[in-house]
Structures are given as structure tokens and as C-alpha cells.
PDB file of N, CA and C in Angstrom:
ATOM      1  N   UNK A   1     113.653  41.763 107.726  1.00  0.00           N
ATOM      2  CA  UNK A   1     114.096  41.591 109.108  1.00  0.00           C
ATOM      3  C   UNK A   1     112.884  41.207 109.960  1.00  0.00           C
ATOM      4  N   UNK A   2     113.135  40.297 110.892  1.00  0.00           N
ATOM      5  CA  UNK A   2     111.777  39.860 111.307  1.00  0.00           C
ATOM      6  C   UNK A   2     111.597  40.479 112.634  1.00  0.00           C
ATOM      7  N   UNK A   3     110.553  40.776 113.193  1.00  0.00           N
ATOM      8  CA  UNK A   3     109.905  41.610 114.854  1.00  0.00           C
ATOM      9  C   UNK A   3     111.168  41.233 115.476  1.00  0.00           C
ATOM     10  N   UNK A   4     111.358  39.894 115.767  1.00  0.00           N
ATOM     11  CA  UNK A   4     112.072  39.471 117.227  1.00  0.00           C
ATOM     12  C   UNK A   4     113.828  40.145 116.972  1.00  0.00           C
ATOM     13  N   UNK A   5     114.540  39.876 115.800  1.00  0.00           N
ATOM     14  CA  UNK A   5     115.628  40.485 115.734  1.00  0.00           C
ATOM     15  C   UNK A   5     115.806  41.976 115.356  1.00  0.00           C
ATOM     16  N   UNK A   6     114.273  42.069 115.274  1.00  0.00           N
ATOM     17  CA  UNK A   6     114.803  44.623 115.215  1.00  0.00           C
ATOM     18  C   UNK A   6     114.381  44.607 116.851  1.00  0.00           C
ATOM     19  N   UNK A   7     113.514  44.044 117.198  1.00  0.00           N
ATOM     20  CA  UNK A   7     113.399  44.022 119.340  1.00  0.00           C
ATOM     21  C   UNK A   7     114.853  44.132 119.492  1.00  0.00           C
ATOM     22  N   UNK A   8     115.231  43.113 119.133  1.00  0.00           N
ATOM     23  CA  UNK A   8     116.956  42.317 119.997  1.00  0.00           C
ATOM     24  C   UNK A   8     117.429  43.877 119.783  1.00  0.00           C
ATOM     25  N   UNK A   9     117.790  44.388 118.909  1.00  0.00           N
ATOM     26  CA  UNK A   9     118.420  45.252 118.176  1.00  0.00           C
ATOM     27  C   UNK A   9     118.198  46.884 119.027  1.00  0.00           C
ATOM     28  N   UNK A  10     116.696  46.743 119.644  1.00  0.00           N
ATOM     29  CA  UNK A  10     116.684  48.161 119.498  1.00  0.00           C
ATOM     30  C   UNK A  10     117.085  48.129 121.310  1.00  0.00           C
ATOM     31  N   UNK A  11     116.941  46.864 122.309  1.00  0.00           N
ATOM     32  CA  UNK A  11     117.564  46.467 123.682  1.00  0.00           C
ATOM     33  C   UNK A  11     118.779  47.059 124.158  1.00  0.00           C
ATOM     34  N   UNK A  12     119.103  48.452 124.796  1.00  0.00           N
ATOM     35  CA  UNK A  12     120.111  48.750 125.215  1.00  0.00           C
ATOM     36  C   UNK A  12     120.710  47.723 126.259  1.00  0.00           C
ATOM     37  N   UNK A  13     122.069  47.699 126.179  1.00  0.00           N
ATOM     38  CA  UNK A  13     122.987  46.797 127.043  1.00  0.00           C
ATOM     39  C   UNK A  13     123.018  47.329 127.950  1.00  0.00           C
ATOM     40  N   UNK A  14     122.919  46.898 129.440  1.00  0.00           N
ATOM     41  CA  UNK A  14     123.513  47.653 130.169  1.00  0.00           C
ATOM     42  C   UNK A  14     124.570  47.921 131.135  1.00  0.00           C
ATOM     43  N   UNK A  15     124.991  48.862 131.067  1.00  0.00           N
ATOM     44  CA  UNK A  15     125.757  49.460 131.947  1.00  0.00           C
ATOM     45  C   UNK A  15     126.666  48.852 132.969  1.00  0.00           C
ATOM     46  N   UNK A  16     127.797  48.612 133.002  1.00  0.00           N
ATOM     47  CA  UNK A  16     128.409  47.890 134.368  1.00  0.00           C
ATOM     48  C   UNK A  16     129.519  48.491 134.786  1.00  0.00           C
ATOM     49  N   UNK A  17     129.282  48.813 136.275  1.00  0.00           N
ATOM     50  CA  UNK A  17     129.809  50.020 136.921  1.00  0.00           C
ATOM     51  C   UNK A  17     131.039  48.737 136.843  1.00  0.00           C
ATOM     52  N   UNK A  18     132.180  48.802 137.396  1.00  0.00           N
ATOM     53  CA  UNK A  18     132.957  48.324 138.380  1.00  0.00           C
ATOM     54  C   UNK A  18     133.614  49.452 139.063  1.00  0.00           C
ATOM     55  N   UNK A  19     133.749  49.198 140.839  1.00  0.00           N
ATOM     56  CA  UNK A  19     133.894  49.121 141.999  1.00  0.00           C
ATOM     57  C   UNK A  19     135.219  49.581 141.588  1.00  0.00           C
ATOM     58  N   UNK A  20     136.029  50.468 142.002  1.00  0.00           N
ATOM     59  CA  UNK A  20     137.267  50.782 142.042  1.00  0.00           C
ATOM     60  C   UNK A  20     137.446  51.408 143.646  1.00  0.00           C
ATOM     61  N   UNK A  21     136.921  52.232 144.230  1.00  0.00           N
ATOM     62  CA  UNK A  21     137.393  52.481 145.800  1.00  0.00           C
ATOM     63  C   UNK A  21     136.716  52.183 146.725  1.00  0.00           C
ATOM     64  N   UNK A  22     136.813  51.069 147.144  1.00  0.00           N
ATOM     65  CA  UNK A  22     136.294  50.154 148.150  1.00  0.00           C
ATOM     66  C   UNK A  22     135.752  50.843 148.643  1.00  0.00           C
ATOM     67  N   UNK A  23     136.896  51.719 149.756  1.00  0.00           N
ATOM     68  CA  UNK A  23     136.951  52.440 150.954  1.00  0.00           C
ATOM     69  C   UNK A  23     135.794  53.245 150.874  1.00  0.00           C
ATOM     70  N   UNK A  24     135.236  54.045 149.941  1.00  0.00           N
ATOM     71  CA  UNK A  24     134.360  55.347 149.785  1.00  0.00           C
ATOM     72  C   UNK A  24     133.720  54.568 149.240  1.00  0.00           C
ATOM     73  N   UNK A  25     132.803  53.398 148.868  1.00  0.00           N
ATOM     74  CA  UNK A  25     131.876  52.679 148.448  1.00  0.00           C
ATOM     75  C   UNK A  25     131.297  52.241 149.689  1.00  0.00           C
ATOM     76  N   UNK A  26     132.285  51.328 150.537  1.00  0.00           N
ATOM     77  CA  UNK A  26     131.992  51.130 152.007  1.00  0.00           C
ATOM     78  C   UNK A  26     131.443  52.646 152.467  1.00  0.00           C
ATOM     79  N   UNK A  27     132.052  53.429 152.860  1.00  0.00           N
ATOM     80  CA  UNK A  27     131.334  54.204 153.713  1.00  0.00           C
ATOM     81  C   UNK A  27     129.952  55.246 152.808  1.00  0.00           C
ATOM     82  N   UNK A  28     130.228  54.595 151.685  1.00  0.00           N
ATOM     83  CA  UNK A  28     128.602  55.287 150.897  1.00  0.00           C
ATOM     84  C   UNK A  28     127.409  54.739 151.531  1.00  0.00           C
ATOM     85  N   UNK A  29     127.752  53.341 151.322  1.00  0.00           N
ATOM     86  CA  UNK A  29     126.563  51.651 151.489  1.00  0.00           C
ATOM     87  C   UNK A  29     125.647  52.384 153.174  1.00  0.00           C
ATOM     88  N   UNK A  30     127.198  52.593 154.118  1.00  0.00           N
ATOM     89  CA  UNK A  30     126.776  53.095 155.478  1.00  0.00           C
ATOM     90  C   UNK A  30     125.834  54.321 156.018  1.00  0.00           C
ATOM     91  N   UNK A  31     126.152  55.221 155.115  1.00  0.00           N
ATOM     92  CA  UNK A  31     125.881  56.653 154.848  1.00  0.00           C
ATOM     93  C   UNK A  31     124.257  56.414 154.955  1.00  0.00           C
ATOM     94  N   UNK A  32     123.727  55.425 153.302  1.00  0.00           N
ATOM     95  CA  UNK A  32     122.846  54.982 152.927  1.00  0.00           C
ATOM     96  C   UNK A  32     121.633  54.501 154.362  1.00  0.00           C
ATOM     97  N   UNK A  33     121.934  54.026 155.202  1.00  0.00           N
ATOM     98  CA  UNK A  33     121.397  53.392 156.506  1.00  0.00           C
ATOM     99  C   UNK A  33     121.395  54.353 157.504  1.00  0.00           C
ATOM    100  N   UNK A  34     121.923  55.658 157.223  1.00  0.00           N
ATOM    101  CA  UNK A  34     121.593  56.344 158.529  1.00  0.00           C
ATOM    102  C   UNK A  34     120.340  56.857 158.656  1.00  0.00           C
ATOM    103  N   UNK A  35     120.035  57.467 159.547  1.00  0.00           N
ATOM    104  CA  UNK A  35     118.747  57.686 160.110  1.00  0.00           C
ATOM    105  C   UNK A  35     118.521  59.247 161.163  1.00  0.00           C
ATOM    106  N   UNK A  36     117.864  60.128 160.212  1.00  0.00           N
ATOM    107  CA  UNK A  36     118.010  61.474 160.834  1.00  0.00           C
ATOM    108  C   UNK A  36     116.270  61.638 161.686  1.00  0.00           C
ATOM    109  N   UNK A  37     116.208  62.357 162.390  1.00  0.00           N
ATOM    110  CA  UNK A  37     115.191  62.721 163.440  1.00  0.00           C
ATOM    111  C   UNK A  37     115.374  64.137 163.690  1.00  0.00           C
ATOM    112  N   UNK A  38     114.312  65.286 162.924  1.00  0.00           N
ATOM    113  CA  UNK A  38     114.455  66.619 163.895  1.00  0.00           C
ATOM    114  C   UNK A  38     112.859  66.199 164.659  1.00  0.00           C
ATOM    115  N   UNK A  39     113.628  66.074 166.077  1.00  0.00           N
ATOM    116  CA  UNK A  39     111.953  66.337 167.073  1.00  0.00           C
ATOM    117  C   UNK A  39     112.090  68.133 167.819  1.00  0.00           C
ATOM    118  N   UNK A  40     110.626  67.794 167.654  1.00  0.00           N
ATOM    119  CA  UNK A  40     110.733  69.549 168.399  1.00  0.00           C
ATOM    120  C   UNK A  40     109.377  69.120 169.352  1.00  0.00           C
ATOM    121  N   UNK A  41     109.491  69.829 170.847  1.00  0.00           N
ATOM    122  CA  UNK A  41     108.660  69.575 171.639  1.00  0.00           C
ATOM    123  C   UNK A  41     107.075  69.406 171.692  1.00  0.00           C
ATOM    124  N   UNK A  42     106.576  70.056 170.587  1.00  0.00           N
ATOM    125  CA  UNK A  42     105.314  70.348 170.126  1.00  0.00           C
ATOM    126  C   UNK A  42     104.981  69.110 169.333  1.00  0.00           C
ATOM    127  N   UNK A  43     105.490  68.964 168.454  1.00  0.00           N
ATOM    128  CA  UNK A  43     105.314  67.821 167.605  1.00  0.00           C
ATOM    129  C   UNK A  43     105.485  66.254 168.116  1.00  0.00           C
ATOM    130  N   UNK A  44     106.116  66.221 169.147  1.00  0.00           N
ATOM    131  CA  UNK A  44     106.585  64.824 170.070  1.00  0.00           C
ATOM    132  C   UNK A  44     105.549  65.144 171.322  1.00  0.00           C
ATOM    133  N   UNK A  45     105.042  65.945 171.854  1.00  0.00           N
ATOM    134  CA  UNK A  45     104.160  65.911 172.582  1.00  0.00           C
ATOM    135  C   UNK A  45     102.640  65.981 172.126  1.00  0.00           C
ATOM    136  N   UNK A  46     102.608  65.615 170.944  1.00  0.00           N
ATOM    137  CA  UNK A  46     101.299  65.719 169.978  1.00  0.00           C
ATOM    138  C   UNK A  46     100.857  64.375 169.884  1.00  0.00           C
ATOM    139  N   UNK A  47     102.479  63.697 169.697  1.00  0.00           N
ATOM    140  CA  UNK A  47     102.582  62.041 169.176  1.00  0.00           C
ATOM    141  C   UNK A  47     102.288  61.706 167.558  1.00  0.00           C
ATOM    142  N   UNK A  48     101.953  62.868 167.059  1.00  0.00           N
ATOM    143  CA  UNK A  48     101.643  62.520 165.292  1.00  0.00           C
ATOM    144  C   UNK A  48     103.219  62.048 165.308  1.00  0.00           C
ATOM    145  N   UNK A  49     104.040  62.096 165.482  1.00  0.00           N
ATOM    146  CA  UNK A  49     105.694  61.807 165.249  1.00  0.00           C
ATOM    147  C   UNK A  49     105.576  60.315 165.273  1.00  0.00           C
ATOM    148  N   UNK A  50     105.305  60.119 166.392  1.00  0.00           N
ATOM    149  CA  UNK A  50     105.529  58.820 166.765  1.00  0.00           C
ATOM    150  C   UNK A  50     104.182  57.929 166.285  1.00  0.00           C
ATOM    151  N   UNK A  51     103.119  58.006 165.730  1.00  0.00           N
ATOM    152  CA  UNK A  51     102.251  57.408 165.036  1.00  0.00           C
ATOM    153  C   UNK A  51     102.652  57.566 163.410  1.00  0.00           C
ATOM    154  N   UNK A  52     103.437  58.022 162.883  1.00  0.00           N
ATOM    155  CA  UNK A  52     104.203  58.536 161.986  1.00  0.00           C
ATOM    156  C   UNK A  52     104.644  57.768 161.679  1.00  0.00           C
ATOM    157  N   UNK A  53     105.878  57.336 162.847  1.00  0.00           N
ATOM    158  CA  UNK A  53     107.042  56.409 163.029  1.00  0.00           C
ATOM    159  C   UNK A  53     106.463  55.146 163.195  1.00  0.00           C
ATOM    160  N   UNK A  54     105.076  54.467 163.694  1.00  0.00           N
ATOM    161  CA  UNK A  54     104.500  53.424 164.049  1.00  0.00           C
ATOM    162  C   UNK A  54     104.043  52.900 162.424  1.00  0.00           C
ATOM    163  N   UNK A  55     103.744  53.502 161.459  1.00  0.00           N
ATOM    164  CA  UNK A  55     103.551  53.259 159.981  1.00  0.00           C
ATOM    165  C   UNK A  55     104.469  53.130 159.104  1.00  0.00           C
ATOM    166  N   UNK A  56     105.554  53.619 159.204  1.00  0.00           N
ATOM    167  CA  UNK A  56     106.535  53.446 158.571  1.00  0.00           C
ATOM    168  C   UNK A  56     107.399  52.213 159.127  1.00  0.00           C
ATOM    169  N   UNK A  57     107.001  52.194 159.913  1.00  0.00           N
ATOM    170  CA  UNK A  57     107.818  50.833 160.753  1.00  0.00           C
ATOM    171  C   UNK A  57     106.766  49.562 161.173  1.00  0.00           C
ATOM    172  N   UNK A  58     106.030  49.901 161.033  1.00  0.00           N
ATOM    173  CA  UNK A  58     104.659  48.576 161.058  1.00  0.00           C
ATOM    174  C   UNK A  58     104.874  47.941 162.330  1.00  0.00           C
ATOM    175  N   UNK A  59     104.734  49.204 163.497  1.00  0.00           N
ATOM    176  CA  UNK A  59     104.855  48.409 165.035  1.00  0.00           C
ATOM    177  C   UNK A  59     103.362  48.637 165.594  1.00  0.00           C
ATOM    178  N   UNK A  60     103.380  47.694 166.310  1.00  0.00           N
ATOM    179  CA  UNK A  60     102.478  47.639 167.556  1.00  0.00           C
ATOM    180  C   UNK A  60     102.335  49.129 168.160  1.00  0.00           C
ATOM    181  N   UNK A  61     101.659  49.313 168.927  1.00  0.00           N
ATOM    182  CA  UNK A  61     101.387  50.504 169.735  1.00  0.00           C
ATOM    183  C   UNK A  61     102.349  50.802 170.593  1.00  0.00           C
ATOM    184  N   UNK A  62     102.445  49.335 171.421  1.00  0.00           N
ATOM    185  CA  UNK A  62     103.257  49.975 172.613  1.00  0.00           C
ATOM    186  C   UNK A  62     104.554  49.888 172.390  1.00  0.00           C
ATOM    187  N   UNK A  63     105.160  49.035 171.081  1.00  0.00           N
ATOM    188  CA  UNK A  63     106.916  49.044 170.802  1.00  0.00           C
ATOM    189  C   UNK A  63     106.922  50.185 170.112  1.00  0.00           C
ATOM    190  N   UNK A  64     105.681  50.878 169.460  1.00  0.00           N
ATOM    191  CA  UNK A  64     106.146  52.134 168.956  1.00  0.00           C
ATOM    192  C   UNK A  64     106.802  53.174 170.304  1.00  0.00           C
ATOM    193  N   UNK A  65     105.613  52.856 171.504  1.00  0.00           N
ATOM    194  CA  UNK A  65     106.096  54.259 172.178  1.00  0.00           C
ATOM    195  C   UNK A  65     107.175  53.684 173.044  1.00  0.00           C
ATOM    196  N   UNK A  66     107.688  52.198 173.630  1.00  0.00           N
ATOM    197  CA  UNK A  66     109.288  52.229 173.979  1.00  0.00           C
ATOM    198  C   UNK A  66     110.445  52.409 173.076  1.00  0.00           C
ATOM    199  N   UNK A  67     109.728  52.598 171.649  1.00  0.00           N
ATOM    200  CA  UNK A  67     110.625  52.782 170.488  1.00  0.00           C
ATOM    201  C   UNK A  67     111.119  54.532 170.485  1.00  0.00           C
ATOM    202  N   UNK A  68     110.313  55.300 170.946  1.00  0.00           N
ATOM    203  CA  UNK A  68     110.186  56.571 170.583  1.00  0.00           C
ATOM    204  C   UNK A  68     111.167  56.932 172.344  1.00  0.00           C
ATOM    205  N   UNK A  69     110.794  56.163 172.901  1.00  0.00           N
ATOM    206  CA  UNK A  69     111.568  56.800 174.837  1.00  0.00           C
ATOM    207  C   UNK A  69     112.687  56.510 174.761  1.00  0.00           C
ATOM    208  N   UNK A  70     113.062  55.110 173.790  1.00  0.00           N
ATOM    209  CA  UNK A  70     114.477  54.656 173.546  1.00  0.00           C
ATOM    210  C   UNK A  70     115.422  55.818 173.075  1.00  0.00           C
ATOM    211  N   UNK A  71     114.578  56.308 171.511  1.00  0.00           N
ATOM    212  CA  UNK A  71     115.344  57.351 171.270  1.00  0.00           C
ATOM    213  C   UNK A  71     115.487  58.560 171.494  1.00  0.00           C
ATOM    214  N   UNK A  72     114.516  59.123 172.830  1.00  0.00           N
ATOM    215  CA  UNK A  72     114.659  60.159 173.906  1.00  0.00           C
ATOM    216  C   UNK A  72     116.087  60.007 174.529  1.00  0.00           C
ATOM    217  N   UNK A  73     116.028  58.757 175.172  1.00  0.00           N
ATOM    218  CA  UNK A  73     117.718  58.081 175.864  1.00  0.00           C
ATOM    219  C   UNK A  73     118.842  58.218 175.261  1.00  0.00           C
ATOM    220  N   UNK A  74     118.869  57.824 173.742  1.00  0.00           N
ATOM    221  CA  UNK A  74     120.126  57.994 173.444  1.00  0.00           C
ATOM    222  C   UNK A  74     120.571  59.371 172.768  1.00  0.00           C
ATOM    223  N   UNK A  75     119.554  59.911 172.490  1.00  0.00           N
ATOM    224  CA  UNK A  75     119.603  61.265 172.238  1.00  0.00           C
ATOM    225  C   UNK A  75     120.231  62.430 173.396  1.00  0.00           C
ATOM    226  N   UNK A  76     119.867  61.474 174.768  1.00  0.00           N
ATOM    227  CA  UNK A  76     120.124  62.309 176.280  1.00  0.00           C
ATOM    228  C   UNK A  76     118.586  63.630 176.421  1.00  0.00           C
ATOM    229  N   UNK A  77     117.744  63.341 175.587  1.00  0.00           N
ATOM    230  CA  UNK A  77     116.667  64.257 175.879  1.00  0.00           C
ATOM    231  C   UNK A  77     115.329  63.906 176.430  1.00  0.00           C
ATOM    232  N   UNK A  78     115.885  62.731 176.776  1.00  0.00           N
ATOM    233  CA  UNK A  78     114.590  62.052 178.371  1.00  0.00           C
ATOM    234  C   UNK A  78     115.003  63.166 179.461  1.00  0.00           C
ATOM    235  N   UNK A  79     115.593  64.095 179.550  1.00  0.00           N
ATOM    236  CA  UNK A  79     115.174  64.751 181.103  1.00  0.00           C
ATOM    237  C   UNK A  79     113.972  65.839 180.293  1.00  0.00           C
ATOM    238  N   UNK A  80     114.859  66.130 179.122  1.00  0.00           N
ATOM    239  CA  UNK A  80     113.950  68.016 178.774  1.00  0.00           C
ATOM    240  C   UNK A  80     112.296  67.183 178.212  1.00  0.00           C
ATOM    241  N   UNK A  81     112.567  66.138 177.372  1.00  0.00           N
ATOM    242  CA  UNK A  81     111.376  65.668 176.473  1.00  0.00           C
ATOM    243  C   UNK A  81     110.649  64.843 177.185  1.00  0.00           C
ATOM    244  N   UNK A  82     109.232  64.346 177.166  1.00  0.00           N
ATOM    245  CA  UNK A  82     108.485  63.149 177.657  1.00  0.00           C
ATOM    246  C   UNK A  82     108.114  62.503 176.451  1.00  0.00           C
ATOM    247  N   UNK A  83     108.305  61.672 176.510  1.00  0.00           N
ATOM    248  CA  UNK A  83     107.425  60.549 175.358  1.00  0.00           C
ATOM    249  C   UNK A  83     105.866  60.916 175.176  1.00  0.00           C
ATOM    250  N   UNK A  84     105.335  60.629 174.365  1.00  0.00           N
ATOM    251  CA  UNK A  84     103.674  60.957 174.402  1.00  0.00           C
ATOM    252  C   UNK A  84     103.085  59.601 174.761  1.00  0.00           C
ATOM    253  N   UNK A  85     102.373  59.581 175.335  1.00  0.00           N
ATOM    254  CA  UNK A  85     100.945  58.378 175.572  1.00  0.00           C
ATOM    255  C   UNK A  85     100.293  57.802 174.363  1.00  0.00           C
ATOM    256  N   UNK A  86     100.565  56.960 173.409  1.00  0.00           N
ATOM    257  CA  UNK A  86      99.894  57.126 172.675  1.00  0.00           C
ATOM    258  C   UNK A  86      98.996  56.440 172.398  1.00  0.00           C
ATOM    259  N   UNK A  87      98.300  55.799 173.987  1.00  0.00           N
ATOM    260  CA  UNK A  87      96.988  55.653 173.839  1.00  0.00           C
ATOM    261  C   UNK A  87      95.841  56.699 173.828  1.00  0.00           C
ATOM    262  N   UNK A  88      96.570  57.991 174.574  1.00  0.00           N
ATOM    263  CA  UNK A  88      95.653  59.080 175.034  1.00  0.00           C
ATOM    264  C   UNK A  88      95.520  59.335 173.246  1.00  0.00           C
ATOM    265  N   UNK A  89      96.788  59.747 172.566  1.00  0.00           N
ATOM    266  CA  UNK A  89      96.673  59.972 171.295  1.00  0.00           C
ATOM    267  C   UNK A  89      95.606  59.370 170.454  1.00  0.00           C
ATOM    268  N   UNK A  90      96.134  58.009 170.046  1.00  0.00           N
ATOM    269  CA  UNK A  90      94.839  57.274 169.398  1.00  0.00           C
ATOM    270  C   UNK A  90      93.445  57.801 169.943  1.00  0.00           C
ATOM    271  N   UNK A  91      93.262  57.268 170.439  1.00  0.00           N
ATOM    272  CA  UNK A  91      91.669  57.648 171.788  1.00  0.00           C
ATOM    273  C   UNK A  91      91.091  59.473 171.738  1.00  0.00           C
ATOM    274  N   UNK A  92      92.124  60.120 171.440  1.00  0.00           N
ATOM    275  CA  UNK A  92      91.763  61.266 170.823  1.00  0.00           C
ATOM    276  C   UNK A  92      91.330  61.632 169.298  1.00  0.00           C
ATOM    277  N   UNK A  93      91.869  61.008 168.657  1.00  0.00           N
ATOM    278  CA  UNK A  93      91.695  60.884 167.056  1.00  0.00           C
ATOM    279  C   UNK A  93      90.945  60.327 166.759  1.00  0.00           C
ATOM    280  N   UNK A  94      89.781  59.715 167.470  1.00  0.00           N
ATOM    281  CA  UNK A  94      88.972  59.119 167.002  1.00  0.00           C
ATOM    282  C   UNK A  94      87.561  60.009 167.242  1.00  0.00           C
TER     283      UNK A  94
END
């Protein structure tokens, strides 16, 4: 028996799901894309959160921090929370 046909041989096939409930596949795919946030006042007024969030998301400085006030807003916790500065931040860490 020669190398290339015991290779072929030893190649598991694989696997093929098929799709049977749309409905609960759809809302898996969705599930998949959500996006959880615990902020706690200490940690968002530190700004490591949001320099956090600036690496994982490969933003600029300042779309990080209208990125971070945005989701103060829709959260409704722009009255209790402030966004951090995060120039003061950077400029401190150094």
C-alpha cells in the first residue's frame, strides 16, 4: 500500500450538520452578537473599562470615549454615571 492511499485512508470525513429548525438557529446566530457590559462606578470612573473597550475595538481615543457616553445613554445611566476623560487617564499612566 503506498504513503498517499493509507493518508487518504486514515482522513476522517466530515461531519454535516443539516439545519432542521430555522426558527431556533435564527435566534441562536442573534444570541451569538449580543453584547453584555457589567459597569460599576469605580471601574468606569478609573476608565481602565473604557481603554479596555478602545483595544478590543481598535478606536481612536476620542470615539472610544463618545463610544463609552453613548452607552451611558442608552443604558439611561448618564444622570447617576460620568464618562471618564480619557485623556486625564492616558496622561496618568504614563
Amino acid at each position: 500500500m503506498s504513503n498517499v492511499s493509507q493518508a487518504s485512508s486514515l482522513v476522517k470525513k466530515k461531519t454535516i450538520y443539516r439545519v432542521k429548525n430555522w426558527a431556533a438557529y435564527n435566534r441562536a446566530m442573534i444570541a451569538r452578537g449580543g453584547l453584555t457590559l457589567w459597569l460599576d462606578d469605580s471601574v468606569l470612573s478609573s476608565g481602565y473599562m473604557a481603554l479596555t473597550l478602545r483595544r478590543l475595538l481598535h478606536l481612536p481615543l476620542r470615539q472610544t470615549q463618545g463610544f463609552v457616553e453613548s452607552l451611558l445613554v442608552l443604558m439611561g445611566l448618564d444622570e447617576w454615571l460620568d464618562g471618564p476623560d480619557l485623556f486625564d487617564v492616558v496622561a496618568s499612566s504614563r
